[in-house]
C-alpha atoms as a PDB file:
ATOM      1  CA  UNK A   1      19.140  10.907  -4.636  1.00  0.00           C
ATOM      2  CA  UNK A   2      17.559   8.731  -1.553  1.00  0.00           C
ATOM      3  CA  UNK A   3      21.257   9.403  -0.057  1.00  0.00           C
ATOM      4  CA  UNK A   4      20.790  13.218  -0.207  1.00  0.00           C
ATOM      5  CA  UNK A   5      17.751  13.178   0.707  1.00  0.00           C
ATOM      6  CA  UNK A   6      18.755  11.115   4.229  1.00  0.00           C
ATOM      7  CA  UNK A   7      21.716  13.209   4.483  1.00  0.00           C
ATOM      8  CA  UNK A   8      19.030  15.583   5.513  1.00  0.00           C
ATOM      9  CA  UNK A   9      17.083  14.220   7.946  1.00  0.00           C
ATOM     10  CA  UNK A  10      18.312  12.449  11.363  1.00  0.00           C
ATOM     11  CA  UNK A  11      17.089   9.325  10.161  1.00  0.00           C
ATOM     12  CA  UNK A  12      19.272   6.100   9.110  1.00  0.00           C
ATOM     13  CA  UNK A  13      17.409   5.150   6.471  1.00  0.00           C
ATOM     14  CA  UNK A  14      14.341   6.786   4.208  1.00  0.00           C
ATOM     15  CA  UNK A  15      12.430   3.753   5.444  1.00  0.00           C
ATOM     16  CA  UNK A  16      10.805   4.548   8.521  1.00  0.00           C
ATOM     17  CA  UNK A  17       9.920   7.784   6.622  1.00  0.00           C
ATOM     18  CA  UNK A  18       8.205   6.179   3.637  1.00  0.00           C
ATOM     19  CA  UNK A  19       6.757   2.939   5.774  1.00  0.00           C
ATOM     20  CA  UNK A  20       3.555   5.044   7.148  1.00  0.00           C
ATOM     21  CA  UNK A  21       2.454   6.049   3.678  1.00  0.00           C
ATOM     22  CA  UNK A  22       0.621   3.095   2.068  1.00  0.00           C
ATOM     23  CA  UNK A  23      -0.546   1.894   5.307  1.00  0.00           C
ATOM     24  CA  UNK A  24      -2.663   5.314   5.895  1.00  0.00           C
ATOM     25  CA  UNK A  25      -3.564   5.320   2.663  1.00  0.00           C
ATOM     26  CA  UNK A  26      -4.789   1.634   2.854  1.00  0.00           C
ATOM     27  CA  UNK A  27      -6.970   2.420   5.392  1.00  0.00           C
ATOM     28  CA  UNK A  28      -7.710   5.868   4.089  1.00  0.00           C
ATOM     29  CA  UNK A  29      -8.993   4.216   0.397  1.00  0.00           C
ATOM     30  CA  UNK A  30     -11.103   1.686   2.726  1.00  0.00           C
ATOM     31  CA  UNK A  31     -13.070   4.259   4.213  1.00  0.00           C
ATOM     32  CA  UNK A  32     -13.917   5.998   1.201  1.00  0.00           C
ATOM     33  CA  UNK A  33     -14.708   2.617   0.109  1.00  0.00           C
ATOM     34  CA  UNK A  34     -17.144   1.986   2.988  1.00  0.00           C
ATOM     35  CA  UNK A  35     -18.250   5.541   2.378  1.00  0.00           C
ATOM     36  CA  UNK A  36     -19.273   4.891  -1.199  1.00  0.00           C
ATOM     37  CA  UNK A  37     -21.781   1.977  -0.036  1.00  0.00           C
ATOM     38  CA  UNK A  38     -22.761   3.424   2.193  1.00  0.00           C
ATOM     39  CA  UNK A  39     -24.231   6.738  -0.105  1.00  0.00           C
ATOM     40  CA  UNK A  40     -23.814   5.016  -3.270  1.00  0.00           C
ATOM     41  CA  UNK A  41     -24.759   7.988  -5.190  1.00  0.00           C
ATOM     42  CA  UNK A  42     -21.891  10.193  -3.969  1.00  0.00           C
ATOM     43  CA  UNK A  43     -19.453   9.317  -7.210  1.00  0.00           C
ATOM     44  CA  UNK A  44     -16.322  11.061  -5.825  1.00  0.00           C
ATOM     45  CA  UNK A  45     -16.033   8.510  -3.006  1.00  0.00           C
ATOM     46  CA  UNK A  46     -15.784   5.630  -5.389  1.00  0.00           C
ATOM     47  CA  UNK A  47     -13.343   7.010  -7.481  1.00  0.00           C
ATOM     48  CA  UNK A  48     -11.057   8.535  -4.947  1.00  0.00           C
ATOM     49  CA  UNK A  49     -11.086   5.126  -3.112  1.00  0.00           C
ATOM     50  CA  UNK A  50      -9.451   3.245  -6.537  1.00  0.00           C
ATOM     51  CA  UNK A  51      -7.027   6.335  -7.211  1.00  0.00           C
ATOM     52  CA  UNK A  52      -5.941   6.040  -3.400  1.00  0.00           C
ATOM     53  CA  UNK A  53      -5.229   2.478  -3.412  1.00  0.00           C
ATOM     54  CA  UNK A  54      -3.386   2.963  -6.431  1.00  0.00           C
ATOM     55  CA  UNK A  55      -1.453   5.629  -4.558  1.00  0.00           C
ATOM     56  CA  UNK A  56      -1.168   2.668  -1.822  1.00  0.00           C
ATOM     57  CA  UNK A  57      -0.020   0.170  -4.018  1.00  0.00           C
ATOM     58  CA  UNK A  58       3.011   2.324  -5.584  1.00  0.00           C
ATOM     59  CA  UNK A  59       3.987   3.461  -1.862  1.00  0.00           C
ATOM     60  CA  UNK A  60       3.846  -0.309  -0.814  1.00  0.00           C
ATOM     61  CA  UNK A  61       6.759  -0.569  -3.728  1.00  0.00           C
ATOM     62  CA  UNK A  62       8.696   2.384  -2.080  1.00  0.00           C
ATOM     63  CA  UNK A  63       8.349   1.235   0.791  1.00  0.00           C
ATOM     64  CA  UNK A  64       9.123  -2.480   0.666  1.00  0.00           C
ATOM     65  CA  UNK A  65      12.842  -1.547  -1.732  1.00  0.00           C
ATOM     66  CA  UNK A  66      13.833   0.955   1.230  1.00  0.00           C
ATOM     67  CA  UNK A  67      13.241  -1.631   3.584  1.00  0.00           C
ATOM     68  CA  UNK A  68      15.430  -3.585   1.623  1.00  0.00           C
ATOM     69  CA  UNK A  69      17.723  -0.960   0.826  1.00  0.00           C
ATOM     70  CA  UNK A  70      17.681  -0.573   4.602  1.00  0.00           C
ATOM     71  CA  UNK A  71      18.269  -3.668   6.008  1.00  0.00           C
ATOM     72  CA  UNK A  72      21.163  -4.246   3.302  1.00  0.00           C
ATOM     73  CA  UNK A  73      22.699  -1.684   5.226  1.00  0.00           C
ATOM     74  CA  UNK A  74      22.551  -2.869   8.670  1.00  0.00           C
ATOM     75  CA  UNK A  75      25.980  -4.471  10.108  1.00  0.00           C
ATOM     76  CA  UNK A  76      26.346  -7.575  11.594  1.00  0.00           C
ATOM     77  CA  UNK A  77      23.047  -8.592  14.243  1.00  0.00           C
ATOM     78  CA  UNK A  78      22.710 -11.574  16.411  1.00  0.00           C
ATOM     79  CA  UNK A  79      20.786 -14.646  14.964  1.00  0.00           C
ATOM     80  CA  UNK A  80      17.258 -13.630  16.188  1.00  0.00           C
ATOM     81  CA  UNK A  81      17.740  -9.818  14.797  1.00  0.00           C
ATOM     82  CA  UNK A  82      18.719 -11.388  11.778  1.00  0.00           C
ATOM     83  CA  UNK A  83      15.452 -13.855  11.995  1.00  0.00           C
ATOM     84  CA  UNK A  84      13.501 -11.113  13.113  1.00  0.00           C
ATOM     85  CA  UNK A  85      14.282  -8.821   9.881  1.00  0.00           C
ATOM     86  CA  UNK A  86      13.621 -11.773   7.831  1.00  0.00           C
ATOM     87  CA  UNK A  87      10.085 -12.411   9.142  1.00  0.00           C
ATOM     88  CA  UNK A  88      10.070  -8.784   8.613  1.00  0.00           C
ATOM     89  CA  UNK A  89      10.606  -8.413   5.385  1.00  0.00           C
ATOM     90  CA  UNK A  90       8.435 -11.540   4.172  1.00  0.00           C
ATOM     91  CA  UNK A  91       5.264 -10.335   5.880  1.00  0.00           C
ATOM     92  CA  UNK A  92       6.582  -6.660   3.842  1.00  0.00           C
ATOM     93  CA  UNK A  93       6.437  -8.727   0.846  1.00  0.00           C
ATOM     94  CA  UNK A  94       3.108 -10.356   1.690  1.00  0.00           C
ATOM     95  CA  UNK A  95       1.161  -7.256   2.782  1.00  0.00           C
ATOM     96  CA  UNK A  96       3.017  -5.444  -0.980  1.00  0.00           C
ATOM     97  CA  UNK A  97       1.296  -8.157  -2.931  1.00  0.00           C
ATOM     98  CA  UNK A  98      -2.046  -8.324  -1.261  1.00  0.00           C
ATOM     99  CA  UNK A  99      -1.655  -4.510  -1.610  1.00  0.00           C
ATOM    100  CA  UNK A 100      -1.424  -4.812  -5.586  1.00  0.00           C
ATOM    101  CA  UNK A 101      -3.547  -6.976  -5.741  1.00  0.00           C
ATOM    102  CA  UNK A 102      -6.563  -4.917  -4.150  1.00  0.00           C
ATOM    103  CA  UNK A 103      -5.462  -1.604  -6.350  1.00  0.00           C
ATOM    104  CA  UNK A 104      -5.880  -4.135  -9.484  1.00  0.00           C
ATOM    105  CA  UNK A 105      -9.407  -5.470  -8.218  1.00  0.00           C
ATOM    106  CA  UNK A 106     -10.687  -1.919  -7.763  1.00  0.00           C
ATOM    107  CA  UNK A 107      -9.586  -0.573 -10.727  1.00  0.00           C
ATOM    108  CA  UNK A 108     -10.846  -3.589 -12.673  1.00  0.00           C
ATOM    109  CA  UNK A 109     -14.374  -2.902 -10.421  1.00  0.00           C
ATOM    110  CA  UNK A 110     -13.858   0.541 -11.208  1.00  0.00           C
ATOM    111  CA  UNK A 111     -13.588   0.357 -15.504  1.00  0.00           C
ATOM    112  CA  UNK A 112     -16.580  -2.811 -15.659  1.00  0.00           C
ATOM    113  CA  UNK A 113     -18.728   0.023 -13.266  1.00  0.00           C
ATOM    114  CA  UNK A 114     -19.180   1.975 -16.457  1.00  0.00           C
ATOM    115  CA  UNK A 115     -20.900  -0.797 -18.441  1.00  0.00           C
ATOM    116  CA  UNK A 116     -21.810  -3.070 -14.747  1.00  0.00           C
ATOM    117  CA  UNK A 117     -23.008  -2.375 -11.455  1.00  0.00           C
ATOM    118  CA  UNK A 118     -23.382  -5.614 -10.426  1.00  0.00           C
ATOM    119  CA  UNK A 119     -19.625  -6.547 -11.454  1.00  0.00           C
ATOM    120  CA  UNK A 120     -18.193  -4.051  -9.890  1.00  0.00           C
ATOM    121  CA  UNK A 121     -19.837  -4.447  -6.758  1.00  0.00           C
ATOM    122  CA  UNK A 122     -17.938  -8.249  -7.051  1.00  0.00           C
ATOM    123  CA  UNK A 123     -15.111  -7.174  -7.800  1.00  0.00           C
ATOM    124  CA  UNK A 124     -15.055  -4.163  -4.588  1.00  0.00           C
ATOM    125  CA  UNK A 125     -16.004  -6.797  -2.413  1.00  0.00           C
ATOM    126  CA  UNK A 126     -13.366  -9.034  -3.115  1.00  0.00           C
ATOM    127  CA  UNK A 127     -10.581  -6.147  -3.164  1.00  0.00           C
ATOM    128  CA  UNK A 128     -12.044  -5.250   0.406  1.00  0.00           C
END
């Protein structure tokens, strides 16, 4: 399917396609985030900031396994290229699970908001 769908475009892989995604969306969930201390009362902000990072979190996934699928792809590349994509793909695999991570915190802040205020405000802070 990812081959039809490149087949399509002028691009070599999906990957520079699907790399912008979480990382908007990151910042995008952070400023709703910021928005929601700053009016605390305003509800939707809150809640779209956990659905967006969850949005974040499963676009860090596409995005790191077409980087993969991507660089599995690429012929043979001098010794720095090769070092280069490596680096590459571990500070990918880095910024994925710090990515998780911070969708799990906020929806863990965002289920012990119902019964805690002051937990969830932990738990926000920490995900930020």
């Amino acid at each position: 399917m990812i081959d039809a769908l490149i087949s399509q475009t002028s691009l070599p892989s999906i990957h520079p396609a699907v790399v912008h995604f979480p990382i908007a969306l990151a910042a995008t969930a952070l400023l709703a985030d910021l928005l929601s201390l700053i009016i605390p009362r305003w509800k939707p902000s809150l809640e779209a900031a956990v659905w967006i990072y969850v949005l974040a979190a499963i676009g860090g996934i596409a995005s790191f396994l077409s980087g993969r699928n991507a660089a599995a792809s690429v012929g043979a590349i001098s010794g720095a290229a090769e070092a280069a994509m490596s680096d590459h793909a571990d500070l990918a695999l880095t910024a994925v699970v710090l990515l998780q991570l911070a969708a799990l915190l906020r929806l863990l802040g965002w289920f012990l908001s119902r019964s805690s205020n002051r937990a969830a405000w932990i738990v926000t802070a920490a995900s930020i």
